[in-house]
N, C-alpha and C. Protein backbone atom coordinates (compact mmCIF):
# COMPACT_ATOMS: atom_id res chain seq x y z
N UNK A 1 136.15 185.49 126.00
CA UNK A 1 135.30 184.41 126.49
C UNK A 1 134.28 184.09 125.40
N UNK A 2 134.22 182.89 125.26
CA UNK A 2 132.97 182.40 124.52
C UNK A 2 131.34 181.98 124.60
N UNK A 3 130.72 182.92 124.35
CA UNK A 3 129.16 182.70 124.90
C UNK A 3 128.57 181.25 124.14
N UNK A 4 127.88 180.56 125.16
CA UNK A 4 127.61 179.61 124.75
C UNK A 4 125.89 179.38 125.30
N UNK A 5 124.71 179.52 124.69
CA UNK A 5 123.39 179.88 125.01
C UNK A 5 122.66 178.85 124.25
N UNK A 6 122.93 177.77 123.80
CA UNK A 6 121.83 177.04 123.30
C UNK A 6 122.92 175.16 124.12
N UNK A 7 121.54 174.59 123.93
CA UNK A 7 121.98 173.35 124.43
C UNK A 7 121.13 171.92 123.53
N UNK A 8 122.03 170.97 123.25
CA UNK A 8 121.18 170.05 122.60
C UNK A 8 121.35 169.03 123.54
N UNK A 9 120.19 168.47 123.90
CA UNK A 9 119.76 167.18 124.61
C UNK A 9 120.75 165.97 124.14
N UNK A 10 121.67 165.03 124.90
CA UNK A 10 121.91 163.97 124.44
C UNK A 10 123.08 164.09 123.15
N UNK A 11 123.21 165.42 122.16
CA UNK A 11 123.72 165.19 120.69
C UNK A 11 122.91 164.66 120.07
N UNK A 12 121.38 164.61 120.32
CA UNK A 12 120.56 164.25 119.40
C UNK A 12 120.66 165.00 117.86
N UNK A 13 120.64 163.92 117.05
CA UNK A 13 120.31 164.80 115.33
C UNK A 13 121.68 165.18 115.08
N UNK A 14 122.91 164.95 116.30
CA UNK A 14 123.95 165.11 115.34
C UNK A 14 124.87 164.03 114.95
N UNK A 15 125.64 164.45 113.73
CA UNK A 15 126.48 163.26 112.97
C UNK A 15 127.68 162.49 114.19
N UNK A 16 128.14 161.46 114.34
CA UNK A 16 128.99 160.99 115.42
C UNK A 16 130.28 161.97 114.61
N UNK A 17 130.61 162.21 113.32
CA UNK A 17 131.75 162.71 112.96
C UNK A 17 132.30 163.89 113.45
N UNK A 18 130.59 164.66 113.73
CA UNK A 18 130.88 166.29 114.48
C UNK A 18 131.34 165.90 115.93
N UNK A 19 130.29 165.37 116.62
CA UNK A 19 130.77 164.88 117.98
C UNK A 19 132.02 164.41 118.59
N UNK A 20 132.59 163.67 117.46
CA UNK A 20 134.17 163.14 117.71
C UNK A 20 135.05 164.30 117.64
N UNK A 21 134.88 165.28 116.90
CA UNK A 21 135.87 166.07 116.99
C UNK A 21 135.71 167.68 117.65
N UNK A 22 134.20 167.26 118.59
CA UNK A 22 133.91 168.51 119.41
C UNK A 22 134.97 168.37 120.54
N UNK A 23 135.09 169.84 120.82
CA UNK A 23 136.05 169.84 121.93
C UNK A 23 134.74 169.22 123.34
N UNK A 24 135.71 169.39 124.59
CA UNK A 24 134.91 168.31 125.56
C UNK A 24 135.08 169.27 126.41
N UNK A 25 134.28 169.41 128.23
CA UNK A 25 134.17 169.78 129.10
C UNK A 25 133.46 169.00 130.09
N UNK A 26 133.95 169.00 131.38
CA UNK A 26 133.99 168.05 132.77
C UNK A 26 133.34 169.03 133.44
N UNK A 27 132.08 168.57 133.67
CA UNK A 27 131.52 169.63 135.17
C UNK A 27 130.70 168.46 136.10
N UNK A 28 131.09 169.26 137.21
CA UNK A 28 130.49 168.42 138.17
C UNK A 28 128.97 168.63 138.43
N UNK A 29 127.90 167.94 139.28
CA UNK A 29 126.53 168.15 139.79
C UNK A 29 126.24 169.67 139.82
N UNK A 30 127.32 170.20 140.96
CA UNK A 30 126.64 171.53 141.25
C UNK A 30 126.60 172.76 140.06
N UNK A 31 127.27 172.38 139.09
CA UNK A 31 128.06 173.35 137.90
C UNK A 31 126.89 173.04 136.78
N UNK A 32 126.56 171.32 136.80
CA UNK A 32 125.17 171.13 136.04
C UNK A 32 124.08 171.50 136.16
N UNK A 33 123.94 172.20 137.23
CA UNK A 33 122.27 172.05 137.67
C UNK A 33 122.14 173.54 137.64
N UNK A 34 123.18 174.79 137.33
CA UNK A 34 122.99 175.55 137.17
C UNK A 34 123.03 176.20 135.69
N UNK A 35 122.19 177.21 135.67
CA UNK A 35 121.83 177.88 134.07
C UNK A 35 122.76 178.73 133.58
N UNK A 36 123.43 179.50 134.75
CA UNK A 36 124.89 180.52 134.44
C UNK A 36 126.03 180.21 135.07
N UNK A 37 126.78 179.42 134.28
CA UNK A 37 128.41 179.09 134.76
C UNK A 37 129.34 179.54 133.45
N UNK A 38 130.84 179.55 134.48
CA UNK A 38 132.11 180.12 133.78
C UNK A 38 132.63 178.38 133.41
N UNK A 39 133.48 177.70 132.45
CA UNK A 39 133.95 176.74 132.52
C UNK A 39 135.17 176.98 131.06
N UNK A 40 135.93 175.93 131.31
CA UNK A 40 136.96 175.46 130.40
C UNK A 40 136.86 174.58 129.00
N UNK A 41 137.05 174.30 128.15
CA UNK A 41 136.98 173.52 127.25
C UNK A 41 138.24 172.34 127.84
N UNK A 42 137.94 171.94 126.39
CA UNK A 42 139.55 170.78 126.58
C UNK A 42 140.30 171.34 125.36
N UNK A 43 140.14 172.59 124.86
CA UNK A 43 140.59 173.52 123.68
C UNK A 43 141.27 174.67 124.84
N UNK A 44 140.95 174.20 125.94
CA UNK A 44 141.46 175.85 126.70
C UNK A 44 140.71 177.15 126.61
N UNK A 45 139.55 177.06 126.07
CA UNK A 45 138.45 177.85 125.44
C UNK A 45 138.07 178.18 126.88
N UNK A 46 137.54 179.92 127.45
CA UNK A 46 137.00 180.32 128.89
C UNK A 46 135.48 180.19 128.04
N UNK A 47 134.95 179.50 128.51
CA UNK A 47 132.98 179.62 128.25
C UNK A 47 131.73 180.67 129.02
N UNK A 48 131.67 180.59 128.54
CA UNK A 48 130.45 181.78 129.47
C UNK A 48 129.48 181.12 128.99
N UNK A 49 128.70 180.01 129.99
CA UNK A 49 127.47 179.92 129.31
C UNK A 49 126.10 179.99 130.06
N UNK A 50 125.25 181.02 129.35
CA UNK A 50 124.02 181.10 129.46
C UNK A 50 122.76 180.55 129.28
N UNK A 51 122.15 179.90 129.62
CA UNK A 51 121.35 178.74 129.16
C UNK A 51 119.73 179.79 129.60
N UNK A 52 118.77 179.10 129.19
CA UNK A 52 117.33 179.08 129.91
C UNK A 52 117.39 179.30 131.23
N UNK A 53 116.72 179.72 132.10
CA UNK A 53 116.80 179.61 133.60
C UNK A 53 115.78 178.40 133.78
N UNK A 54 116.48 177.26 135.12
CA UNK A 54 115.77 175.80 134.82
C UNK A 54 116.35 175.02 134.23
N UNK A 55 117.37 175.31 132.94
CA UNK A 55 117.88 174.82 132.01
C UNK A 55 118.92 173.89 133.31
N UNK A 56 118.84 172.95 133.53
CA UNK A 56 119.72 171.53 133.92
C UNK A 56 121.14 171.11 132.52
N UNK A 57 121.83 171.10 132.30
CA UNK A 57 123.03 170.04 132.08
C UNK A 57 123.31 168.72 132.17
N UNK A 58 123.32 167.47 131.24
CA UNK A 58 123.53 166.38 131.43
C UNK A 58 124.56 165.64 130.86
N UNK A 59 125.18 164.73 131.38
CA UNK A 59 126.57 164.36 130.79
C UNK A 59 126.31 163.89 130.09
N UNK A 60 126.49 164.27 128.57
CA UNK A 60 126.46 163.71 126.98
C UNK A 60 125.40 164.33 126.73
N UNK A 61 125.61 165.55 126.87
CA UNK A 61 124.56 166.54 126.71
C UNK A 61 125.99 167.39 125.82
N UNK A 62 125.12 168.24 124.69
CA UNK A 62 126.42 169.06 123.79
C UNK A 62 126.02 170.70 123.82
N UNK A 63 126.89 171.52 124.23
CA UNK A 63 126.77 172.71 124.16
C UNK A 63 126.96 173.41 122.57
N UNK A 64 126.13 174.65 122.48
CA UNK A 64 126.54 174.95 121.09
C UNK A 64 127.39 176.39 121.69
N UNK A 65 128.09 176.86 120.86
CA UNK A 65 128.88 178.01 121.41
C UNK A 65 128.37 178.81 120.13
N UNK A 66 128.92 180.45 120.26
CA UNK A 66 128.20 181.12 119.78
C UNK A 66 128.76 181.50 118.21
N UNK A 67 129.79 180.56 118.09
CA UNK A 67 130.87 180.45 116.77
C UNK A 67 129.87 179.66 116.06
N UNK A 68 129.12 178.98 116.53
CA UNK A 68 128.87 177.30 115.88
C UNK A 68 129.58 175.99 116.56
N UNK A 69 130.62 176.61 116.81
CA UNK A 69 131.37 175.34 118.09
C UNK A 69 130.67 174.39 118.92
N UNK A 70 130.94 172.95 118.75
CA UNK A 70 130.26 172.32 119.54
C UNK A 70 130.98 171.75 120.73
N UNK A 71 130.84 171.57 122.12
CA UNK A 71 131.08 171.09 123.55
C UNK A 71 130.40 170.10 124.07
N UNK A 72 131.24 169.09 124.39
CA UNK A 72 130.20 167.67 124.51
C UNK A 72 130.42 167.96 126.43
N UNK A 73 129.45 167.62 126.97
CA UNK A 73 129.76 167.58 128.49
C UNK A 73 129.97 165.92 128.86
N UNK A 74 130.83 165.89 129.71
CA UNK A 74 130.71 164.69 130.55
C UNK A 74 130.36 164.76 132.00
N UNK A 75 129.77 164.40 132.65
CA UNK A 75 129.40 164.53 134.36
C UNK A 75 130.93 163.83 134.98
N UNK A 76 131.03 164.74 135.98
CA UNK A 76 132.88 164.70 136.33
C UNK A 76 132.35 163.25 137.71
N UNK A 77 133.02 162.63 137.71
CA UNK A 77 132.91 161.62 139.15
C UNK A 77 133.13 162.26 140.16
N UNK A 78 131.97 162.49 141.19
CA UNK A 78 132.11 163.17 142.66
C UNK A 78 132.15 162.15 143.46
N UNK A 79 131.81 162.60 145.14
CA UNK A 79 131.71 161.50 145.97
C UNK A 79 130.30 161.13 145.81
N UNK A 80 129.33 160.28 146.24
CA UNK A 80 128.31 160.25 146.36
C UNK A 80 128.12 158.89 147.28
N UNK A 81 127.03 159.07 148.00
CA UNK A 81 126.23 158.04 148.95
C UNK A 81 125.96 156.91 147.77
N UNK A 82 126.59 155.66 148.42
CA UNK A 82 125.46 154.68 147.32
C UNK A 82 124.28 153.73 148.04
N UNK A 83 123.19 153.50 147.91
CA UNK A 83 122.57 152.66 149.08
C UNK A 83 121.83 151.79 148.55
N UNK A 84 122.34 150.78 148.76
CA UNK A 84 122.08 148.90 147.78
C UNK A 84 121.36 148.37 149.20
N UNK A 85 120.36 147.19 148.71
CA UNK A 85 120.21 146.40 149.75
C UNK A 85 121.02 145.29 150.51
N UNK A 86 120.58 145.12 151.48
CA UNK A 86 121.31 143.79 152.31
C UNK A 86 121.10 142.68 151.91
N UNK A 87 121.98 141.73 151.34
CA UNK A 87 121.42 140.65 151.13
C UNK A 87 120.49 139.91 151.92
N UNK A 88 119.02 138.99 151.22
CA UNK A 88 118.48 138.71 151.56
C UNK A 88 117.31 139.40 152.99
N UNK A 89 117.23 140.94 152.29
CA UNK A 89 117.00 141.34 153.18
C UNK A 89 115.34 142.35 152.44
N UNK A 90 114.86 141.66 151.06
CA UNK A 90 113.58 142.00 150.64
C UNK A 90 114.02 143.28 149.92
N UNK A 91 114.67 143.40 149.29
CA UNK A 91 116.01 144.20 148.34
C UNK A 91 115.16 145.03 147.86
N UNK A 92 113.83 144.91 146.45
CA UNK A 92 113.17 145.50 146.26
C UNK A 92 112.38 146.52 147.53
N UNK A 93 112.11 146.19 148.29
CA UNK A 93 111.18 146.92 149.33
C UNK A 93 111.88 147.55 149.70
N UNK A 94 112.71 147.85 150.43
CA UNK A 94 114.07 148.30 151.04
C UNK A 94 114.39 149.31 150.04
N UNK A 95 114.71 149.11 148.97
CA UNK A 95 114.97 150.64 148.11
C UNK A 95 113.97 151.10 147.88
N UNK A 96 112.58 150.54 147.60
CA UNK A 96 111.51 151.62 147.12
C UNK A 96 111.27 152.35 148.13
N UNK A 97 111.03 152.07 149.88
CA UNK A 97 111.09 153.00 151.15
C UNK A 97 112.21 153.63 150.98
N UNK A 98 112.98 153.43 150.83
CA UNK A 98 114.45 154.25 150.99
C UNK A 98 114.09 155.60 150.21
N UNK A 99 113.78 155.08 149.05
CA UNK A 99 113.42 156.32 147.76
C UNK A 99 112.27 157.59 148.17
N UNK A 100 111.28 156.46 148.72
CA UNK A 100 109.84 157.20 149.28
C UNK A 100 110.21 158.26 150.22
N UNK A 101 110.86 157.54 151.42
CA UNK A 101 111.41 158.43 152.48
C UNK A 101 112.74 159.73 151.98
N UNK A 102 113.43 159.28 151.36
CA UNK A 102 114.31 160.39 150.40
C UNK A 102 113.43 161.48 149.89
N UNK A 103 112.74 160.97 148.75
CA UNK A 103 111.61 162.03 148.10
C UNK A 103 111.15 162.74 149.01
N UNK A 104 110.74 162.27 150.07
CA UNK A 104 109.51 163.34 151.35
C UNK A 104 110.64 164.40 151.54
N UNK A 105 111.85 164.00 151.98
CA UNK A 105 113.11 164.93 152.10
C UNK A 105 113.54 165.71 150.96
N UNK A 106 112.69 166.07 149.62
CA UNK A 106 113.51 166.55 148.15
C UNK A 106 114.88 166.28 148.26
N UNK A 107 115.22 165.15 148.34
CA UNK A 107 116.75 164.54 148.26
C UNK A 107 116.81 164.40 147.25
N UNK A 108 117.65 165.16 146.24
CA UNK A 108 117.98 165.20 144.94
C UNK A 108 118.83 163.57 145.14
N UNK A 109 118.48 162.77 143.56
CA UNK A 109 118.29 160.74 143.94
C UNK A 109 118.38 160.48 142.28
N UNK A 110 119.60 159.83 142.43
CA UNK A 110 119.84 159.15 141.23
C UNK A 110 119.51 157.47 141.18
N UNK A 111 118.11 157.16 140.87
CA UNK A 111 117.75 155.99 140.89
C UNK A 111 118.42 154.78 139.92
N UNK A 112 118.33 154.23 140.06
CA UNK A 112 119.33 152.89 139.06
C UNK A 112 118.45 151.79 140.07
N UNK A 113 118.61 150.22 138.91
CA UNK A 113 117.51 149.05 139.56
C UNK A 113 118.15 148.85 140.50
N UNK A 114 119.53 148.55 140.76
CA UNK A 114 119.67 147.83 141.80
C UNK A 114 120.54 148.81 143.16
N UNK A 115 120.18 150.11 143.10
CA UNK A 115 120.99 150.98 143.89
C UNK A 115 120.04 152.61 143.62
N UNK A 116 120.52 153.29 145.15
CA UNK A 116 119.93 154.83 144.86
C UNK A 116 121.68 155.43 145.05
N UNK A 117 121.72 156.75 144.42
CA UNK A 117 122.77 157.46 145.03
C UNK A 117 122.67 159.16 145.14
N UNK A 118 122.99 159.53 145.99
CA UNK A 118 122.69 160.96 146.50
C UNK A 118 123.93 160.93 147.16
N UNK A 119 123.99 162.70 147.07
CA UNK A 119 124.97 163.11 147.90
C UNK A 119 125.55 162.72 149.34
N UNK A 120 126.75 162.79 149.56
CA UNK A 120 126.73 162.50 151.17
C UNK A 120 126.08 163.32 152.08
N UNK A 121 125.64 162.73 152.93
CA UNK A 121 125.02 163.65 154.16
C UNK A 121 124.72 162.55 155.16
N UNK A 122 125.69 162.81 156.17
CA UNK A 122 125.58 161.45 157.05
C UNK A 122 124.61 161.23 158.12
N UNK A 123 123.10 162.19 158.10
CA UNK A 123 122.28 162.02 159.14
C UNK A 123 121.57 160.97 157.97
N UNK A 124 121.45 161.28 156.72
CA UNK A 124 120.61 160.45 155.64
C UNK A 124 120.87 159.29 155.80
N UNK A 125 122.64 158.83 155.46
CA UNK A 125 123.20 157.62 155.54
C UNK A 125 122.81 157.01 157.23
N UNK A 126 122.45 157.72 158.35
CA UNK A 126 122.73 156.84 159.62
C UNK A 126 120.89 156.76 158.98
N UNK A 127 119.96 157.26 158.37
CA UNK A 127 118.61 156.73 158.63
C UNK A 127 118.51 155.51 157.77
N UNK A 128 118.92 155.62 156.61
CA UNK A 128 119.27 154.34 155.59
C UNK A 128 120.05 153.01 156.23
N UNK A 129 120.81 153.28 157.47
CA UNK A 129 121.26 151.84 157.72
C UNK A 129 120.16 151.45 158.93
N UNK A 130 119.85 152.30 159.31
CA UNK A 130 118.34 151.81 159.96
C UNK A 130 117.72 150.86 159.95
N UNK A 131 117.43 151.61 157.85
CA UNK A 131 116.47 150.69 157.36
C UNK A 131 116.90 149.57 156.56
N UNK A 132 117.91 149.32 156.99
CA UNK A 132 118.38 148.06 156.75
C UNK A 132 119.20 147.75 155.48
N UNK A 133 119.77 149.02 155.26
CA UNK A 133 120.02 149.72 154.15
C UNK A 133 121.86 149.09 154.36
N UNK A 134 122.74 148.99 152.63
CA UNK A 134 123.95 149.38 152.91
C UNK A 134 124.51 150.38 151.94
N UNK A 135 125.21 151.28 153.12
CA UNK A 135 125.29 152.74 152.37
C UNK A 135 127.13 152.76 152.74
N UNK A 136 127.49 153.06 150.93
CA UNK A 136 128.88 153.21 151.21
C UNK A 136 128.83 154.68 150.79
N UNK A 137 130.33 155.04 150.28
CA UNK A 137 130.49 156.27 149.66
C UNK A 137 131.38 155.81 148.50
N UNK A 138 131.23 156.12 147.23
CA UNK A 138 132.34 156.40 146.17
C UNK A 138 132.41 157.77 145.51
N UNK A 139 133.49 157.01 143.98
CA UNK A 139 133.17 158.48 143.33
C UNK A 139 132.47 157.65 142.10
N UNK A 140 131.65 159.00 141.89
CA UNK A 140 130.99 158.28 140.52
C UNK A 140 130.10 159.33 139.52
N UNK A 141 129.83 159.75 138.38
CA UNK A 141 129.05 160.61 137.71
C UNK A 141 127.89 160.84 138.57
N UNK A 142 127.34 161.84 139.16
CA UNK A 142 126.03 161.93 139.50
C UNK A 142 125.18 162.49 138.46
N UNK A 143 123.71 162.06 138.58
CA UNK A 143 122.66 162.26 137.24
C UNK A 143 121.20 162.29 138.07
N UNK A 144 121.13 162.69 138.92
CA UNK A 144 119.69 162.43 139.76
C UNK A 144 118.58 162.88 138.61
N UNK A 145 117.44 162.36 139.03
CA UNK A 145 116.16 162.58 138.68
C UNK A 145 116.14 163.83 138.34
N UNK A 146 115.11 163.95 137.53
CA UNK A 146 114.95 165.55 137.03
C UNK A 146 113.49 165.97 138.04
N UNK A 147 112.62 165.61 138.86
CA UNK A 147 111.38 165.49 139.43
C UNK A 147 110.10 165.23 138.19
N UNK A 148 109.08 165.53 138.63
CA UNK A 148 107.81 165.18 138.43
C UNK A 148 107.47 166.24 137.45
N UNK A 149 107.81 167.70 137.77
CA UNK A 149 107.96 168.91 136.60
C UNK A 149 108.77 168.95 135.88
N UNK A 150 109.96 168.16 135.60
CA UNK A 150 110.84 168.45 135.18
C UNK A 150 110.85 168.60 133.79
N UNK A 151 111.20 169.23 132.50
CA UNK A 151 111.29 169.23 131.24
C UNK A 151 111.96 168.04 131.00
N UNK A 152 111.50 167.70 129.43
CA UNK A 152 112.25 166.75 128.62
C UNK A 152 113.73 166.70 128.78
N UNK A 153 113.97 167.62 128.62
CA UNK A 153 115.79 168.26 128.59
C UNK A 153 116.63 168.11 130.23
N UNK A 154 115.45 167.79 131.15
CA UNK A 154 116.20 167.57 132.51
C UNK A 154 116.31 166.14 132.98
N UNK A 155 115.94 165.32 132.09
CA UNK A 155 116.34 164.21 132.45
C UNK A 155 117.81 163.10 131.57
N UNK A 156 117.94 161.93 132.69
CA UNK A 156 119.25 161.67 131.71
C UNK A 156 118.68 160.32 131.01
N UNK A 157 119.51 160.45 130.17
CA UNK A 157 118.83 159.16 129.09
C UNK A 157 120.15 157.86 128.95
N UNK A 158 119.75 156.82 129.44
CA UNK A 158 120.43 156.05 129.21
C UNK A 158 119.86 154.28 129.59
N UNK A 159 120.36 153.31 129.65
CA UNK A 159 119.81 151.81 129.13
C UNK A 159 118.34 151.62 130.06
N UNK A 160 117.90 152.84 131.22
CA UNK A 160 117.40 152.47 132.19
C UNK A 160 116.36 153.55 132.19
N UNK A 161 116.19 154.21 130.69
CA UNK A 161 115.60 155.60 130.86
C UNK A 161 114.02 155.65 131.48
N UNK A 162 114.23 156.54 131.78
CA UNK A 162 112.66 156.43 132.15
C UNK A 162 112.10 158.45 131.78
N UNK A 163 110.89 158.25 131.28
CA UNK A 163 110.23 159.42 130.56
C UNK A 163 108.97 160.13 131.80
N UNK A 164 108.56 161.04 130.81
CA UNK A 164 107.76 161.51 131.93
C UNK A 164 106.55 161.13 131.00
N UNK A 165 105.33 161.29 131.44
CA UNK A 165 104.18 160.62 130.70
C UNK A 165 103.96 161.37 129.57
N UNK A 166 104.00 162.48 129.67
CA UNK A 166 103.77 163.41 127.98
C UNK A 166 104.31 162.63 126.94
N UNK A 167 105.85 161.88 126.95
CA UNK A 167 105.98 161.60 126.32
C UNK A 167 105.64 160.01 125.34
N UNK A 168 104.93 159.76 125.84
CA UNK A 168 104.54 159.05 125.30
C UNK A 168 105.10 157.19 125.49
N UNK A 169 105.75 157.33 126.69
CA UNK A 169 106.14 155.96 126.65
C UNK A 169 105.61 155.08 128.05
N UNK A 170 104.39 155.88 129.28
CA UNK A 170 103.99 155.61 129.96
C UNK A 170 104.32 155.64 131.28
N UNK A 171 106.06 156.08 131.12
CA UNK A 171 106.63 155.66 132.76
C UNK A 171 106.32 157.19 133.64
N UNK A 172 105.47 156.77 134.76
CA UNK A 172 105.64 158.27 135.82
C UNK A 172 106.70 158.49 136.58
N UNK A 173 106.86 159.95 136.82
CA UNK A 173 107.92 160.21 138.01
C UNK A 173 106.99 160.82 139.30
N UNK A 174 105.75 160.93 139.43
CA UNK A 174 104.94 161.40 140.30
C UNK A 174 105.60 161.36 141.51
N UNK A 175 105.35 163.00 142.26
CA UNK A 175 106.03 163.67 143.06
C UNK A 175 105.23 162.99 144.37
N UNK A 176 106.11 161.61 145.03
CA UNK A 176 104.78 161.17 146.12
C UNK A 176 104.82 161.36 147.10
N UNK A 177 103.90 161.52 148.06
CA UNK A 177 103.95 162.30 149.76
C UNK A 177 103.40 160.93 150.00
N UNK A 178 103.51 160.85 151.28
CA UNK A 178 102.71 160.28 152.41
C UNK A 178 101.73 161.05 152.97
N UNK A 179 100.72 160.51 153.98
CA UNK A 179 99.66 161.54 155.04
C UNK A 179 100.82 162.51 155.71
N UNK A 180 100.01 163.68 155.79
CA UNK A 180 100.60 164.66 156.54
C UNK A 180 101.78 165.15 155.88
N UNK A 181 101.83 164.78 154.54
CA UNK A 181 102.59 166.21 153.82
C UNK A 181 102.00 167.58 154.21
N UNK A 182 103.08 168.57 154.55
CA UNK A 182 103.25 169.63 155.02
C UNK A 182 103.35 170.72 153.61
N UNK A 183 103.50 170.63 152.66
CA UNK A 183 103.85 171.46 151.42
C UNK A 183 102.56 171.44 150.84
N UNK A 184 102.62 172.85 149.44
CA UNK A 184 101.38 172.61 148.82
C UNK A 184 102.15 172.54 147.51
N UNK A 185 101.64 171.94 146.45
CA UNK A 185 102.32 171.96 145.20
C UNK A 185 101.34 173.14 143.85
């Protein structure tokens, strides 16, 4: 088995020439979000990899193995909830409650402008058509939010990125309650 203990964000800083000819690996949400998993290459390679504890996984995220070997991840297409607004039905408002009310629930929430998507769970989906919500199911990469603590390295980067304020580009992910939050942070 091949130990694999370091992780680079994105393939940042590396050449596209290395990347093209890294071997590849498919993991799904639950396999990403954990710090110690067994997995496959597309070399047939058994991985053992050890990461940080916390340490998250993101698709086009590159593993280093303990040869020097590099492993590009892709996020595998699961099922997931998708929940778009109704036409003509105040589209913006409608997803930002949707989101608000999700968050109060730590509903792990892959935001995008014109759609949320989270796992299935059909008491969620019957409160979302409630709210006036339309909630299908597909398959599709899941990438949820990294939260409000989350490290640099737990979020996903792509045309819609959004940062956490340290870094310097202004956008918050602030962890928001309503009255009568019950938790302490």
């Amino acid at each position: 088995m091949l130990t694999v203990n370091k992780l680079i964000p994105q393939g940042r800083g590396l050449a596209p020439a290395l990347l093209k000819r890294a071997a590849s690996v498919v993991l799904d949400w639950d396999t990403r979000q954990k710090s110690r998993f067994d997995a496959e290459d597309s070399q047939q390679r058994r991985l053992g990899v050890f990461l940080p504890r916390g340490t998250v996984v993101r698709g086009g995220d590159v593993l280093v193995a303990e040869d020097g070997s590099l492993v590009r991840v892709s996020a595998t297409p699961q099922a997931v909830m998708v929940v778009r607004p109704r036409d003509g039905h105040g589209p913006s408002f409608d997803l930002l409650r949707a989101a608000y009310h999700l968050g109060n629930r730590h509903v792990q929430l892959e935001l995008k402008p014109d759609r949320l998507q989270l796992e299935p769970d059909s008491v969620l989906a019957d409160m979302l058509r409630h709210m006036h919500l339309v909630v299908t199911e597909e398959s599709a990469p899941f990438e949820p939010e990294g939260g409000a603590y989350a490290g640099h390295a737990d979020h996903a980067h792509g045309a819609d990125d959004r940062h956490d304020p340290e870094d310097g580009h202004g956008h918050d992910h602030g962890h928001v309650h309503g009255p009568g939050c019950q938790h302490d942070h």
